[in-house]
Protein backbone atom coordinates (compact mmCIF):
# COMPACT_ATOMS: atom_id res chain seq x y z
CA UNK A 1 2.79 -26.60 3.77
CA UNK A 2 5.76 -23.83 3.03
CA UNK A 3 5.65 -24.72 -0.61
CA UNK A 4 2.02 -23.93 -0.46
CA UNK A 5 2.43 -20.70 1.45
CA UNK A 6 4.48 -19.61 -0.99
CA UNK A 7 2.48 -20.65 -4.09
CA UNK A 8 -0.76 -18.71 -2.66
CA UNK A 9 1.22 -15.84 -2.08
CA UNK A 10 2.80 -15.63 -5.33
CA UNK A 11 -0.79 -16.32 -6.80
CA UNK A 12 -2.09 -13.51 -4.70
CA UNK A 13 0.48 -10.80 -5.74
CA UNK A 14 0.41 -11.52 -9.46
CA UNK A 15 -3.46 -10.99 -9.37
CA UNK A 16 -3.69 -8.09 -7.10
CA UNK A 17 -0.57 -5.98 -8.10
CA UNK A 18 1.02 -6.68 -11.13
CA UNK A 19 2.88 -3.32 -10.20
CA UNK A 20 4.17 -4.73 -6.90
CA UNK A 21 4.71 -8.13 -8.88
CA UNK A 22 7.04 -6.81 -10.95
CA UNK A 23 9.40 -5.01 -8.54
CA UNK A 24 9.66 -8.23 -6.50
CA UNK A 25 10.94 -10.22 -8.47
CA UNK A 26 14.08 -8.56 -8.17
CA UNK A 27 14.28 -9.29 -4.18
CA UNK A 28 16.53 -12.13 -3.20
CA UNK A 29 14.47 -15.75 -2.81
CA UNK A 30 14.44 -15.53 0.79
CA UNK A 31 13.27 -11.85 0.85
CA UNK A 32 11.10 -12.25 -1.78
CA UNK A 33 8.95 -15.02 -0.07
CA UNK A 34 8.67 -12.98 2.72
CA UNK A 35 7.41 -9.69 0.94
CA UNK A 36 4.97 -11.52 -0.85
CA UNK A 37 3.16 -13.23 1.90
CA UNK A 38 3.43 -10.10 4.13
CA UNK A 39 1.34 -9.10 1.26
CA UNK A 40 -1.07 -11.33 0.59
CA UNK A 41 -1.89 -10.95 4.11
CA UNK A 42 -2.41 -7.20 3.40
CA UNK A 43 -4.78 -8.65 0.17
CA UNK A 44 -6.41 -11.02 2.66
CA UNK A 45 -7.60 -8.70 5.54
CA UNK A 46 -8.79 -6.14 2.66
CA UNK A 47 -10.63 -8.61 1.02
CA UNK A 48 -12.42 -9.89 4.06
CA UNK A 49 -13.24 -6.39 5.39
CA UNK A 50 -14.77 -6.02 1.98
CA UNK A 51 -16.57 -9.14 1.78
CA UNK A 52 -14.42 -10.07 -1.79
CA UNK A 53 -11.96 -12.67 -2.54
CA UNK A 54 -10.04 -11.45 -4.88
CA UNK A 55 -6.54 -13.11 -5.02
CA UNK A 56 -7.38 -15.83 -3.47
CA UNK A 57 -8.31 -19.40 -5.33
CA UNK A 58 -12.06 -19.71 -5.76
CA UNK A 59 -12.39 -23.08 -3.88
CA UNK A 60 -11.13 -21.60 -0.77
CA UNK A 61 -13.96 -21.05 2.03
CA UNK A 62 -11.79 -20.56 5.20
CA UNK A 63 -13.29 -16.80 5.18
CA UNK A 64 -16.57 -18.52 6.11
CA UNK A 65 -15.93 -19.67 8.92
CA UNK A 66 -13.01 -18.19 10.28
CA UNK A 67 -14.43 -14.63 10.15
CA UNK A 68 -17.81 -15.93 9.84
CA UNK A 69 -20.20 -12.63 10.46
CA UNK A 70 -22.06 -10.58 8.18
CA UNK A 71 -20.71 -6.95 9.80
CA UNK A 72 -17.74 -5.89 8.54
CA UNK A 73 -17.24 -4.64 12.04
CA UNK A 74 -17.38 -7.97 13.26
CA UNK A 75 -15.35 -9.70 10.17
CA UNK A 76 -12.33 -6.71 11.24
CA UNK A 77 -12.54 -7.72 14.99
CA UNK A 78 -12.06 -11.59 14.19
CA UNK A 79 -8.84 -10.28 11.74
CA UNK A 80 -7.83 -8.90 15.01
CA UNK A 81 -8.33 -11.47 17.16
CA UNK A 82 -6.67 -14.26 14.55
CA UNK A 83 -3.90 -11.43 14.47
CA UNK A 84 -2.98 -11.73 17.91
CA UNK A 85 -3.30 -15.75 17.77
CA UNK A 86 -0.73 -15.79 15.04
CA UNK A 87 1.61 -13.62 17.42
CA UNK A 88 0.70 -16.24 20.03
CA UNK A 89 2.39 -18.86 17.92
CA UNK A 90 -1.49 -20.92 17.51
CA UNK A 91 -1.91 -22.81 14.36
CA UNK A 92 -3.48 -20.82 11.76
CA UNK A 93 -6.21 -22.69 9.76
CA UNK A 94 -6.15 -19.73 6.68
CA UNK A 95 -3.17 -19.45 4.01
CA UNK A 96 -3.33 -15.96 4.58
CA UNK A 97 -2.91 -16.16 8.74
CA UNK A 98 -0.10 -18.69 7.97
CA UNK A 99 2.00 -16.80 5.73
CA UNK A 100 1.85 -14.19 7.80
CA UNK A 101 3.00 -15.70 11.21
CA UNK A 102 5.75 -17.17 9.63
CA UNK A 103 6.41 -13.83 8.18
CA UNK A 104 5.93 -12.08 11.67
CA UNK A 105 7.98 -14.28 13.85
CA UNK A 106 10.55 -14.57 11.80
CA UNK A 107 11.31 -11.27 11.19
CA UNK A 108 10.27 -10.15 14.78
CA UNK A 109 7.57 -7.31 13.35
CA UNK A 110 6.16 -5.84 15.88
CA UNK A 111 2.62 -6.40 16.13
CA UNK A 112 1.78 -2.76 16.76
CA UNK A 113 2.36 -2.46 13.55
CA UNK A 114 -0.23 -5.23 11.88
CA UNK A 115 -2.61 -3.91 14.27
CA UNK A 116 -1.64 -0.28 12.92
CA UNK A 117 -2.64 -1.36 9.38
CA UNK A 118 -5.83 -3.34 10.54
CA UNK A 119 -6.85 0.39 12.25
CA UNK A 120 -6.61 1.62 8.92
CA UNK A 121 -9.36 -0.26 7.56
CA UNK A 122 -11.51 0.12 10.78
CA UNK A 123 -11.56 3.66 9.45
CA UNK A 124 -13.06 2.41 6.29
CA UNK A 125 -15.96 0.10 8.78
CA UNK A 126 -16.55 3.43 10.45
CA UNK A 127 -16.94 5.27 7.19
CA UNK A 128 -14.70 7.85 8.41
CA UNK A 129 -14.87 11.46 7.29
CA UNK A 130 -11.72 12.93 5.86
CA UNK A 131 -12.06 17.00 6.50
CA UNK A 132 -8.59 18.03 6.12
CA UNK A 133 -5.53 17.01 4.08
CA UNK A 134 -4.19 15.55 7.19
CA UNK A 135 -6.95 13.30 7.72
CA UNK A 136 -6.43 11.68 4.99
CA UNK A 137 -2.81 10.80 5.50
CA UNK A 138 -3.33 9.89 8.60
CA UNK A 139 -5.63 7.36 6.87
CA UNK A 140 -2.88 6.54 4.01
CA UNK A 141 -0.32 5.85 7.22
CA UNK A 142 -2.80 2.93 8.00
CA UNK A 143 -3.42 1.51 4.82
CA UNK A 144 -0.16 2.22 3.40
CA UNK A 145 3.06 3.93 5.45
CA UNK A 146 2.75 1.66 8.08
CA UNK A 147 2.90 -1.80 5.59
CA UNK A 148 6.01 0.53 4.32
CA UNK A 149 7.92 -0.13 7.43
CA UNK A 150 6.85 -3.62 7.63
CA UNK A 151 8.44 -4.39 4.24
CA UNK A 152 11.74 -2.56 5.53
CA UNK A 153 11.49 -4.67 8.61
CA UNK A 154 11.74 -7.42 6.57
CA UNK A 155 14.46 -6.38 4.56
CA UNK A 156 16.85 -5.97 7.58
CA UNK A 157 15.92 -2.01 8.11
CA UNK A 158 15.37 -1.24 12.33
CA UNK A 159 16.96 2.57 12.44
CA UNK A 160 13.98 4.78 12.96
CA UNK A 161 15.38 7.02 10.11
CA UNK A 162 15.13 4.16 7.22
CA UNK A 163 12.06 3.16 8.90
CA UNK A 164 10.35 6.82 8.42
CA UNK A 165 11.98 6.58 4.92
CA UNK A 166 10.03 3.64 4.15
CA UNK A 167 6.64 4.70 5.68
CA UNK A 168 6.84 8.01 2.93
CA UNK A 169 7.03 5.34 0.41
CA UNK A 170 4.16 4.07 1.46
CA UNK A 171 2.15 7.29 1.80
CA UNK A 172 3.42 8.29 -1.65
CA UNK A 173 2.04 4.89 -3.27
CA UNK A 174 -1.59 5.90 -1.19
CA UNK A 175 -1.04 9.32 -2.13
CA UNK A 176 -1.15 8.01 -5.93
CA UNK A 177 -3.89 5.49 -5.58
CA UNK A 178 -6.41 7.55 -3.80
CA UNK A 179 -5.88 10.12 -7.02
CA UNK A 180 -5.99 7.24 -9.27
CA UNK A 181 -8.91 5.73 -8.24
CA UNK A 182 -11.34 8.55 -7.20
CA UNK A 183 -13.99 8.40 -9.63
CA UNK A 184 -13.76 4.15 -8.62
CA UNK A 185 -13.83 4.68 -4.64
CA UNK A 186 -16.84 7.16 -4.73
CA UNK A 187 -19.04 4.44 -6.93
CA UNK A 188 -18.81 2.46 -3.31
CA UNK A 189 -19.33 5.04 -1.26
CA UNK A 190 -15.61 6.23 -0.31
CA UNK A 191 -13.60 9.29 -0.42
CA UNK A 192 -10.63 9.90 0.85
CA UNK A 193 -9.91 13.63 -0.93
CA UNK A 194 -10.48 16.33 2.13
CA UNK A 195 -13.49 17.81 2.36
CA UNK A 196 -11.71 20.92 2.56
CA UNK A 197 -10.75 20.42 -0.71
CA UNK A 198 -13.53 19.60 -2.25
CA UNK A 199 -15.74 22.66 -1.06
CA UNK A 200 -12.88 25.12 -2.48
CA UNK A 201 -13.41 23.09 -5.69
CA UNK A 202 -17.15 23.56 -5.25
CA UNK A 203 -17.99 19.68 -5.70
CA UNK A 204 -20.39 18.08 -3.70
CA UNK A 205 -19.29 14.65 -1.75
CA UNK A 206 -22.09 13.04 -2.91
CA UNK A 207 -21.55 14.34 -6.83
CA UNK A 208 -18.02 13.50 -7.13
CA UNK A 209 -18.73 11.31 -10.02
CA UNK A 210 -20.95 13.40 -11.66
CA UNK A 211 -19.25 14.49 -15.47
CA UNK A 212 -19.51 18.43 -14.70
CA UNK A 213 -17.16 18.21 -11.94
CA UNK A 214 -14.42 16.20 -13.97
CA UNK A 215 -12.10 19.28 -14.27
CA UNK A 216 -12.15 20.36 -11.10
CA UNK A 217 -11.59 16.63 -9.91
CA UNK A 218 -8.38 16.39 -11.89
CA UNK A 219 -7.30 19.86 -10.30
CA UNK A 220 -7.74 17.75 -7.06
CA UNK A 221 -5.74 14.48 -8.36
CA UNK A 222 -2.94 16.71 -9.42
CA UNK A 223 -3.10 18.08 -5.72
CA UNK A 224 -2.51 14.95 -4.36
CA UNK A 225 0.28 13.78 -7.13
CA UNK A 226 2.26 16.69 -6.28
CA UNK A 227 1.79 16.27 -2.19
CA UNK A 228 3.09 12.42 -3.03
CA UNK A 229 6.45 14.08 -4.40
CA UNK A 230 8.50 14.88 -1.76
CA UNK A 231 7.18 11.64 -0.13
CA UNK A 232 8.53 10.29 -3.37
CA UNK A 233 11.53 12.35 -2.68
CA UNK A 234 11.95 10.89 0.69
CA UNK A 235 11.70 7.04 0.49
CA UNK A 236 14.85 7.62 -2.58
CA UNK A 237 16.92 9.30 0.11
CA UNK A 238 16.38 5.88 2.37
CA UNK A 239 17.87 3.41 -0.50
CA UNK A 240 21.76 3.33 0.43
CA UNK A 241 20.58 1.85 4.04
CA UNK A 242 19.38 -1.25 2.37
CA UNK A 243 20.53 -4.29 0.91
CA UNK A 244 21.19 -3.87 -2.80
CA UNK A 245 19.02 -5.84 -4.77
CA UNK A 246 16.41 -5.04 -1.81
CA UNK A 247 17.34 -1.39 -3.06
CA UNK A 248 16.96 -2.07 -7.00
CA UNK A 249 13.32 -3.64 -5.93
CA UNK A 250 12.68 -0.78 -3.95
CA UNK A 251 13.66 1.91 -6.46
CA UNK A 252 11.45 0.08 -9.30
CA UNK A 253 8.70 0.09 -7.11
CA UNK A 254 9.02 3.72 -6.57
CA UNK A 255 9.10 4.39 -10.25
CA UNK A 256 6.49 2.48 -11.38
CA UNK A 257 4.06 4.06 -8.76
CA UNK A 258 5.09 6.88 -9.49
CA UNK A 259 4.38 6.84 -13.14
CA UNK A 260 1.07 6.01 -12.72
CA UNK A 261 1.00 9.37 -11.05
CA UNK A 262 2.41 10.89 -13.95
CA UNK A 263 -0.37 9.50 -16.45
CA UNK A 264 -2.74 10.46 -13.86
CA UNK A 265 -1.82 14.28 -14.21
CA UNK A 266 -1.45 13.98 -17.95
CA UNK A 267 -4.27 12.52 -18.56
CA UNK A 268 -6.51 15.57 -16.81
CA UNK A 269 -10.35 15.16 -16.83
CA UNK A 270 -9.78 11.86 -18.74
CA UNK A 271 -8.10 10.34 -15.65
CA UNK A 272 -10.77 8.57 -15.13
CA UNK A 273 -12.22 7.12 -18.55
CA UNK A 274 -10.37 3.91 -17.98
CA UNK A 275 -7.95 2.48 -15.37
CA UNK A 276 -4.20 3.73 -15.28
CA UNK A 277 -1.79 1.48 -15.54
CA UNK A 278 1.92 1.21 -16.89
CA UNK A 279 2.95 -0.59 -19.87
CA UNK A 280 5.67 -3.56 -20.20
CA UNK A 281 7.43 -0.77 -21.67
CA UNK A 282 7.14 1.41 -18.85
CA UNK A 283 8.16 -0.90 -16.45
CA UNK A 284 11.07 -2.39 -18.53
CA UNK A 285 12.60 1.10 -18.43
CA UNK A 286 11.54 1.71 -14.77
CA UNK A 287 13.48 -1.81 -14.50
CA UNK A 288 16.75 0.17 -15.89
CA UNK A 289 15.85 3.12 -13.77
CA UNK A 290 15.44 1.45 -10.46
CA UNK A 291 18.93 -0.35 -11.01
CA UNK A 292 20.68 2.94 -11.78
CA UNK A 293 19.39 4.46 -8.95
CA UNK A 294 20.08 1.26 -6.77
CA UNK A 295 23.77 1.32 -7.81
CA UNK A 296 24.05 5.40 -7.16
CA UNK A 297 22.70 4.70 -3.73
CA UNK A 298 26.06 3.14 -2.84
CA UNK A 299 27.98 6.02 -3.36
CA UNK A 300 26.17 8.89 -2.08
CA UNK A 301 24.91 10.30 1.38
CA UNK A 302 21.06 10.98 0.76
CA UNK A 303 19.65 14.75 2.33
CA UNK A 304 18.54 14.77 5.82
CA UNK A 305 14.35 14.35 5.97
CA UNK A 306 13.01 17.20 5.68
CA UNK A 307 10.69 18.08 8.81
CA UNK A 308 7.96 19.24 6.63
CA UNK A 309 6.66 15.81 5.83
CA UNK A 310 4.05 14.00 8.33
CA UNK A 311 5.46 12.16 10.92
CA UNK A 312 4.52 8.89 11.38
CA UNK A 313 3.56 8.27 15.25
CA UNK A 314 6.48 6.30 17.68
């Protein structure tokens, strides 16, 4: 049964993130394992809330009956339910549930923080309304930040300050995909760019994918790219407080999401034409990056956090 935990969650990460993939391979084995089922648990619950299955084998049907509804209200309140069950220590029927108790008890996570995450896509179920700039990162906290501290929790981290460290990681990596996939997210009905924003820019909600506005859109991306900086900024500050190959993983992650930022700005109006990605080149020298910055991290004492940046809550 562990083997096959760990083959499903492999299989899950190298078809939903090839990004993600390719920073954790650099983890440790036991680390590693851990990451990638905490995140094809992530996959699973956004998959189900969705009604999709991507990542997940084709012959598999536990969805069907173990969050058997049609609502995606009721589908999220059986994630929550199954949630707590796998805190209770109850056998868990899914590959997804599975990994992630052993995951959770193991590490001790605290399951106000699964629960956090699961509140982030009840905002999606609610089709929340994102007025101002901090709406939405309130919204990337859920989604993101708080699966940022998660990951540190696994990798040893308990200090509040590493922790915040690692939740600005994770708002920076939402930060970037919300720009990056705009035009993508609006097709179904979502948007997460403040409506605040978006009347200064004079583009209706319900027109964001209309051609016209595709300048002013990409004034909006680059507003979110360069809000993700200093979240970027951040989460390189929190390296030296973790292990070092953790660190090396860490830092390559941080590049490689961050350079899909980069293309996203570059790119302009055209953002959009196709989905950004990076290259095997791009992450090959990211690779060299990350380790650079991994072995600096050793020898320096980052900058304190600067008080500007949203605080994620207690």
């Amino acid at each position: 049964m562990r083997d096959k935990l760990g083959q499903h969650a492999a299989q899950t990460i190298a078809a939903g993130s090839k990004s993600f993939a390719t920073a954790a391979k650099l983890f440790d084995p036991a680390t590693r394992r851990s990451a990638m089922m905490l995140y094809a648990w992530c996959r699973h619950c956004d998959d189900v809330i969705d009604d999709q299955q991507l990542g997940f084998p084709a012959q598999e049907t536990y969805e069907a009956h173990e969050t058997g509804s049609e609502s995606s209200e009721a589908r999220l309140n059986e994630l929550r339910k199954l949630t707590r069950r796998a805190y209770a220590g109850e056998p868990m029927q899914s590959p997804a549930f599975a990994a992630f108790q052993e995951v959770a008890l193991r590490h001790g996570i605290p399951e106000r923080y699964p629960q956090a995450h699961l509140n982030g896509f009840a905002m999606d179920v609610a089709q929340r309304r994102y007025v101002t700039i901090d709406d939405t990162v309130d919204y990337c906290y859920h989604v993101a930040g708080v699966v940022g501290v998660m990951m540190a929790w696994i990798m040893g981290a308990r200090d509040e300050a590493t922790l915040d460290r690692a939740c600005d990681l994770g708002l920076a990596f939402q930060l970037t995909n919300i720009a990056r996939d705009i035009i993508e997210d609006a097709q179904i009905g979502r948007c997460y760019l403040p409506e605040q924003w978006l009347e200064e820019a004079d583009i209706p909600r319900q027109e964001i994918t209309a051609p016209q506005h595709r300048e002013a859109l990409a004034g909006l991306a680059r507003r979110l790219i360069d809000l993700a900086e200093p979240y970027y900024d951040s989460a390189h500050g929190g390296l030296s407080a973790l292990p070092p190959r953790c660190a090396w993983a860490i830092a390559t992650a941080r590049g490689v999401y961050r350079e899909i930022g980069i293309k996203v700005k570059a790119h302009g109006a055209r953002a959009w034409d196709s989905r950004i990605s990076t290259t095997k080149v791009d992450k090959a020298r990211l690779l060299g990056q990350g380790l650079s910055q991994a072995v600096a991290s050793r020898w320096y004492r980052p900058a304190p956090r600067s008080g500007s940046l949203w605080q994620r809550p207690a």
